[in-house]
N, C-alpha and C. Protein backbone atom coordinates (compact mmCIF):
# COMPACT_ATOMS: atom_id res chain seq x y z
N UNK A 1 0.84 -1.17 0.00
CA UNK A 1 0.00 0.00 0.00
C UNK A 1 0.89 1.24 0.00
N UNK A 2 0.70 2.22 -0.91
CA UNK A 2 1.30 3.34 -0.93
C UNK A 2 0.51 4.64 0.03
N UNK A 3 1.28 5.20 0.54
CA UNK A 3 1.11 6.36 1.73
C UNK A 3 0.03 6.88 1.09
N UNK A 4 -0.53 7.11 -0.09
CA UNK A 4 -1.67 7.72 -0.68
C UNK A 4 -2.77 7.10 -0.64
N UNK A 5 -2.73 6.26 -0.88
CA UNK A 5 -3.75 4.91 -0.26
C UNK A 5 -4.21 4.18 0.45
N UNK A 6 -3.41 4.78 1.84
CA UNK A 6 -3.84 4.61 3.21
C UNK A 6 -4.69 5.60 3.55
N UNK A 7 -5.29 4.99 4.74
CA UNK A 7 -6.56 6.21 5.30
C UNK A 7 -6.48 7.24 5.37
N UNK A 8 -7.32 8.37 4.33
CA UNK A 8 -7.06 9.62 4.55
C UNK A 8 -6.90 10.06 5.55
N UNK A 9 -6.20 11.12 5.98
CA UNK A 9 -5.45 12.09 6.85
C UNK A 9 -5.19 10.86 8.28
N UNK A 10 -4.59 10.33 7.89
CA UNK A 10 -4.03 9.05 8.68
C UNK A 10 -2.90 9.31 8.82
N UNK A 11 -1.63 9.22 9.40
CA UNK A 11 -0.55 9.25 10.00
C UNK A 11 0.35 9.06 8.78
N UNK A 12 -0.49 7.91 8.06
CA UNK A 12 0.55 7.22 6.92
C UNK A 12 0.52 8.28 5.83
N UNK A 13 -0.74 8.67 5.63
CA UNK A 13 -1.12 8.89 4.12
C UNK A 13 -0.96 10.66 4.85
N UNK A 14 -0.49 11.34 5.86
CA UNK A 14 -0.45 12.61 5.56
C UNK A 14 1.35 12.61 5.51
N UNK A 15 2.09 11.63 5.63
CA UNK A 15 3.73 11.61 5.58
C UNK A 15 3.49 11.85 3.86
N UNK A 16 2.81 10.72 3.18
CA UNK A 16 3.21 10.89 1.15
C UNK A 16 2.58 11.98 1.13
N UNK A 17 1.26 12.09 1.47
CA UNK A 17 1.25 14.00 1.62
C UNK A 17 2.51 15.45 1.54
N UNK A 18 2.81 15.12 2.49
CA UNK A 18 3.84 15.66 2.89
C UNK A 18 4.93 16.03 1.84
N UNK A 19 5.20 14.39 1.37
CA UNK A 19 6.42 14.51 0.52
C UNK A 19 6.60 14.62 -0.79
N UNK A 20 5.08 14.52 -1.56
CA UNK A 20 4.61 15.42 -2.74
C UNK A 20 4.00 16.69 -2.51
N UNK A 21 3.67 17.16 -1.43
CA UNK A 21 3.48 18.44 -1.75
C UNK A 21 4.91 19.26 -1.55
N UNK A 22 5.80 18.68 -1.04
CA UNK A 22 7.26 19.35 -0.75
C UNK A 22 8.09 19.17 -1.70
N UNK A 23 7.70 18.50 -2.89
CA UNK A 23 8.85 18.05 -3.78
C UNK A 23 8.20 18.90 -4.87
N UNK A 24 7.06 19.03 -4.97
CA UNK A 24 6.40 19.63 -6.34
C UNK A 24 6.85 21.23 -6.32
N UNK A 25 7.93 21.40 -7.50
CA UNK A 25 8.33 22.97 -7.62
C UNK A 25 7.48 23.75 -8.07
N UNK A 26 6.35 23.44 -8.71
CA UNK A 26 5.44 24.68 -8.89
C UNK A 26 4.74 25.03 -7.49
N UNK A 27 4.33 24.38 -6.81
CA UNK A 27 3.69 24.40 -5.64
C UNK A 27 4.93 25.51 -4.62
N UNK A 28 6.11 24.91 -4.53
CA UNK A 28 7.03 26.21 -3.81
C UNK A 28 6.49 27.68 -4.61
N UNK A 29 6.31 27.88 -5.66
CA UNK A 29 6.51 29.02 -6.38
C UNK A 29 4.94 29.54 -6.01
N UNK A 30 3.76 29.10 -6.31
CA UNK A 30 2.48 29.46 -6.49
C UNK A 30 2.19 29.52 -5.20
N UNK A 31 2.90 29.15 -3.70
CA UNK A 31 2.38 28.83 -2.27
C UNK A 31 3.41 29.60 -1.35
N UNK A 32 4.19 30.28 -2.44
CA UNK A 32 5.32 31.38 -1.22
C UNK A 32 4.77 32.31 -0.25
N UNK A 33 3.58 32.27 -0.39
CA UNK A 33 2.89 33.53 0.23
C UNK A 33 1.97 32.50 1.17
N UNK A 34 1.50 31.44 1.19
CA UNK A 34 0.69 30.86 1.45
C UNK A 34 1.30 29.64 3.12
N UNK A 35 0.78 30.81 4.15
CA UNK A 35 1.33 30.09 5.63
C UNK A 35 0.09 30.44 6.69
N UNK A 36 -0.36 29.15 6.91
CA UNK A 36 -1.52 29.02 7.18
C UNK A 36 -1.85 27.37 8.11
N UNK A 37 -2.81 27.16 8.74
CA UNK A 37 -3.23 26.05 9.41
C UNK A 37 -4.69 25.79 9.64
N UNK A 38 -4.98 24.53 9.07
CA UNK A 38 -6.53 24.23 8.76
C UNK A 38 -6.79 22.91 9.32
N UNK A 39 -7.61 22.76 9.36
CA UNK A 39 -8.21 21.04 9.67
C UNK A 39 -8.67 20.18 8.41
N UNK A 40 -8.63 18.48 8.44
CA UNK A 40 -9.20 17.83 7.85
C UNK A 40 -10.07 17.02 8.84
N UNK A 41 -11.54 16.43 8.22
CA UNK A 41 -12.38 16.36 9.19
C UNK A 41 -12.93 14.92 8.13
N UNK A 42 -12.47 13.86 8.53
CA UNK A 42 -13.51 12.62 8.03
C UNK A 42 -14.38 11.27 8.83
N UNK A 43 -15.42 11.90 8.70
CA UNK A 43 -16.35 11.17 10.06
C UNK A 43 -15.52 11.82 11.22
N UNK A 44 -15.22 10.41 12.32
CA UNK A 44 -14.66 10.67 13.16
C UNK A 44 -13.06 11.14 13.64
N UNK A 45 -12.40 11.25 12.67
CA UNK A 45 -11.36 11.67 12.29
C UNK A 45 -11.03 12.86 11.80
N UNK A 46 -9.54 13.44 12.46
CA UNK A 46 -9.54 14.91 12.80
C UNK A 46 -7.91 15.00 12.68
N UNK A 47 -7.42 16.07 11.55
CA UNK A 47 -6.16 15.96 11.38
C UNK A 47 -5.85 17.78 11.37
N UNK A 48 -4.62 18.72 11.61
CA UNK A 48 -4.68 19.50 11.32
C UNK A 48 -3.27 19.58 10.53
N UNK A 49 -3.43 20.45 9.47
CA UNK A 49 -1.92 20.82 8.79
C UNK A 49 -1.41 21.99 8.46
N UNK A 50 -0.47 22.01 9.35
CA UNK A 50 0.18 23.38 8.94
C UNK A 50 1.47 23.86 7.35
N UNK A 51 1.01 24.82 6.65
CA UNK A 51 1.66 25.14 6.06
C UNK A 51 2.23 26.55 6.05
N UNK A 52 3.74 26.58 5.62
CA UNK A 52 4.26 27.66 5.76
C UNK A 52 5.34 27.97 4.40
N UNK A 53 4.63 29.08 3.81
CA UNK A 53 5.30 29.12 2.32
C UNK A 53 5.39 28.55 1.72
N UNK A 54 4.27 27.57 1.62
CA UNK A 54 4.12 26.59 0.70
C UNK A 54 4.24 25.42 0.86
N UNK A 55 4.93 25.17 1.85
CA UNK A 55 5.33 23.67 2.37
C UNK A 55 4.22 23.75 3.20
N UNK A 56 4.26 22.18 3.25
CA UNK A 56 3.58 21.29 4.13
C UNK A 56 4.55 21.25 5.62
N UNK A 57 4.56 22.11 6.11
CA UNK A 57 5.72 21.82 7.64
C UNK A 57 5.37 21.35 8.63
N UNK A 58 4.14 20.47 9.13
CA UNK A 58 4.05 19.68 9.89
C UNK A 58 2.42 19.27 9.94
N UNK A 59 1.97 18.31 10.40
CA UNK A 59 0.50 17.90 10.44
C UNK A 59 0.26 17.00 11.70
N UNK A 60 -1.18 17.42 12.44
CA UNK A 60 -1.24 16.50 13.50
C UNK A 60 -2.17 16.02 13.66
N UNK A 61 -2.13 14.23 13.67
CA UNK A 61 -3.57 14.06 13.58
C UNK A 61 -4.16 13.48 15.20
N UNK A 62 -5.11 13.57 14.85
CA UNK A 62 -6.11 13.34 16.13
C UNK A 62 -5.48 14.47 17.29
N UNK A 63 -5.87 15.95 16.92
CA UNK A 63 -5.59 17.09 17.75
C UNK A 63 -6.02 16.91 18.70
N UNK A 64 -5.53 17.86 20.08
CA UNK A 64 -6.43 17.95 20.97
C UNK A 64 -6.76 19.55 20.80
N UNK A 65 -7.82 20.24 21.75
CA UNK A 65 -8.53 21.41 21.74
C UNK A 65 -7.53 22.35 21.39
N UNK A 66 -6.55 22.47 21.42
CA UNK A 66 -5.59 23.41 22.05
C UNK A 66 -4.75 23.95 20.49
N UNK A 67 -5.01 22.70 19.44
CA UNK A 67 -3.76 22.64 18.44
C UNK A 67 -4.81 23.71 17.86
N UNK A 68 -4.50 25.23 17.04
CA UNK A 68 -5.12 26.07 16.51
C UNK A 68 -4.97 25.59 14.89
N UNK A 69 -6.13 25.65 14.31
CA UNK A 69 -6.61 26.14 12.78
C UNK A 69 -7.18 27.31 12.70
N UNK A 70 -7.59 27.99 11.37
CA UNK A 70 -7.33 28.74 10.56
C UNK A 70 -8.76 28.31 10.27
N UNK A 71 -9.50 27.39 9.82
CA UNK A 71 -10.40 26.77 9.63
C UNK A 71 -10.30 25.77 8.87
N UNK A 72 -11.26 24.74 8.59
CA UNK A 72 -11.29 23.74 8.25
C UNK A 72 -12.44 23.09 7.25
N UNK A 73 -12.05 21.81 6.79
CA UNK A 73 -12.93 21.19 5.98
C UNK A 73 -13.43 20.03 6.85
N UNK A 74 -14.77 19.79 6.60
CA UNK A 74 -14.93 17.98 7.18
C UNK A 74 -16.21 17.97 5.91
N UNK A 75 -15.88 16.27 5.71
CA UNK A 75 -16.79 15.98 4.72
C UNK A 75 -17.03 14.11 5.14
N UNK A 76 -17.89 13.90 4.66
CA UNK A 76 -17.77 11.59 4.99
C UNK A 76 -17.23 11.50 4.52
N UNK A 77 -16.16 10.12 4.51
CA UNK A 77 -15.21 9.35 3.69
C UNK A 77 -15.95 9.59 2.42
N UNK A 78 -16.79 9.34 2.24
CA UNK A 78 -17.62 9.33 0.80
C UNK A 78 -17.08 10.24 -0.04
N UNK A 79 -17.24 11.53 0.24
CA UNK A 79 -17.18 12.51 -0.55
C UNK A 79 -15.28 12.80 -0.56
N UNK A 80 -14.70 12.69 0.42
CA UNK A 80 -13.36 12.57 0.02
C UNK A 80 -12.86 11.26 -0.88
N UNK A 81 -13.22 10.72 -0.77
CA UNK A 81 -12.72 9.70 -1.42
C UNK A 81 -13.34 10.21 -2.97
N UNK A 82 -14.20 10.85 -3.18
CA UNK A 82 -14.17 11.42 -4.45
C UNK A 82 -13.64 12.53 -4.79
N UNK A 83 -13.15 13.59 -3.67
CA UNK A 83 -12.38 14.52 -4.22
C UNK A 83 -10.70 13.90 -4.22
N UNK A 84 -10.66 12.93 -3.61
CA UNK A 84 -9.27 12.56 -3.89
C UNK A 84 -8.88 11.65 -4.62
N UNK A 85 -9.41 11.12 -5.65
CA UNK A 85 -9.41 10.37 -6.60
C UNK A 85 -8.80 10.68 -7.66
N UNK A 86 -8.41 9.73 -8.27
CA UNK A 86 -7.03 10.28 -9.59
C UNK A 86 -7.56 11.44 -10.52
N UNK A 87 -9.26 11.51 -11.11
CA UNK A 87 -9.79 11.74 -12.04
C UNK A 87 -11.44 12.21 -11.18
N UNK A 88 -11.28 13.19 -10.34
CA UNK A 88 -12.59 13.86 -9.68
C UNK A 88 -13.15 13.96 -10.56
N UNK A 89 -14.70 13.52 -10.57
CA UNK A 89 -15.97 14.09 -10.82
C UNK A 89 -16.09 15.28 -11.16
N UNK A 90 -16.63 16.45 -11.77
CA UNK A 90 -17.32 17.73 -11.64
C UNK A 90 -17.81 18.00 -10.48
N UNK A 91 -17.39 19.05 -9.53
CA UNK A 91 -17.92 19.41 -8.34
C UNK A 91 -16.98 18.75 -7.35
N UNK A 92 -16.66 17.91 -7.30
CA UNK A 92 -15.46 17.12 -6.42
C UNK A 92 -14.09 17.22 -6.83
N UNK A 93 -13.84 18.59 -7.77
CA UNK A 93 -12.09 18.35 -7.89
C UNK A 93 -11.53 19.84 -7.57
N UNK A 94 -12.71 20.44 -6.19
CA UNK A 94 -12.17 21.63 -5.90
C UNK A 94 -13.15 22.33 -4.73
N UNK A 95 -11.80 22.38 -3.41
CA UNK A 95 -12.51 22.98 -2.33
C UNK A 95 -13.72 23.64 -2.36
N UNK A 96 -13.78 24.65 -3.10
CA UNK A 96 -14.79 25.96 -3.41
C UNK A 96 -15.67 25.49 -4.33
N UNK A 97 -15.60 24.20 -5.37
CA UNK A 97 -16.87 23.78 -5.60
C UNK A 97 -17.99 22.92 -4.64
N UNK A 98 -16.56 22.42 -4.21
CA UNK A 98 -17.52 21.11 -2.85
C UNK A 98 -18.45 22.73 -1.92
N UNK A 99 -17.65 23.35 -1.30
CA UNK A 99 -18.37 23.75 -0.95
C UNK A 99 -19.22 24.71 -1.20
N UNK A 100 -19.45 25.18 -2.23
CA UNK A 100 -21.45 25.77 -2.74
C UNK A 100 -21.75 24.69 -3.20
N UNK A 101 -21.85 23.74 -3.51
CA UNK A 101 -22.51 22.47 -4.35
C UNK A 101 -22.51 21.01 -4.05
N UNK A 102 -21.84 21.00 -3.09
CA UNK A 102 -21.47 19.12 -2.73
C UNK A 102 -22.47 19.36 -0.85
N UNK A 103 -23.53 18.81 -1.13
CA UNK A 103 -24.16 18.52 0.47
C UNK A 103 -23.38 17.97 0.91
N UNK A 104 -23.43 18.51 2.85
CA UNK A 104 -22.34 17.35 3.11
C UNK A 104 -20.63 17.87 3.01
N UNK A 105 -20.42 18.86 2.55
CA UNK A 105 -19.00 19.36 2.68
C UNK A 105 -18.84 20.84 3.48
């Protein structure tokens, strides 16, 4: 099983996270400005990730009260598992569509 294919925002699968969003050079360039901390929210599962200039610089899952976001997403496995899919749907291959249009996000 590859880190991408383990349970979303799971321990495993936010490390290959991690290490494609840190390797991808357009992402340094388009995210220099971009330092910030949000939540991922699936069912019962609760991850937060901090980024700073673009990088992914650390993520924690199963927070307690205390770890601060920025705000956050939660959606069911359902609907992530369709926005994270090789080849999203219409409406599922972008934060700001899920949310005016995807119930549930």
């Amino acid at each position: 099983m590859t880190p991408l294919s383990a349970t979303p925002f799971s321990t495993e699968w936010l490390a290959g996270y991690q290490a494609r969003v840190n390797s991808d050079r357009e992402m340094a360039v388009i995210g220099r400005w971009f330092t910030t901390a949000f939540s991922l929210v699936s069912d019962d599962r609760r991850s937060v990730v901090r980024f700073h200039e673009g990088r992914l610089a650390d993520y924690v899952v199963s927070p307690r009260l205390d770890v601060r976001a920025a705000f956050g997403f939660r959606a069911s496995t359902d609907i992530w598992s369709r926005f994270l899919s090789p080849t999203p749907e219409p409406l599922y291959h972008d934060f700001f569509a899920m949310l005016m249009r995807v119930p549930g996000f």
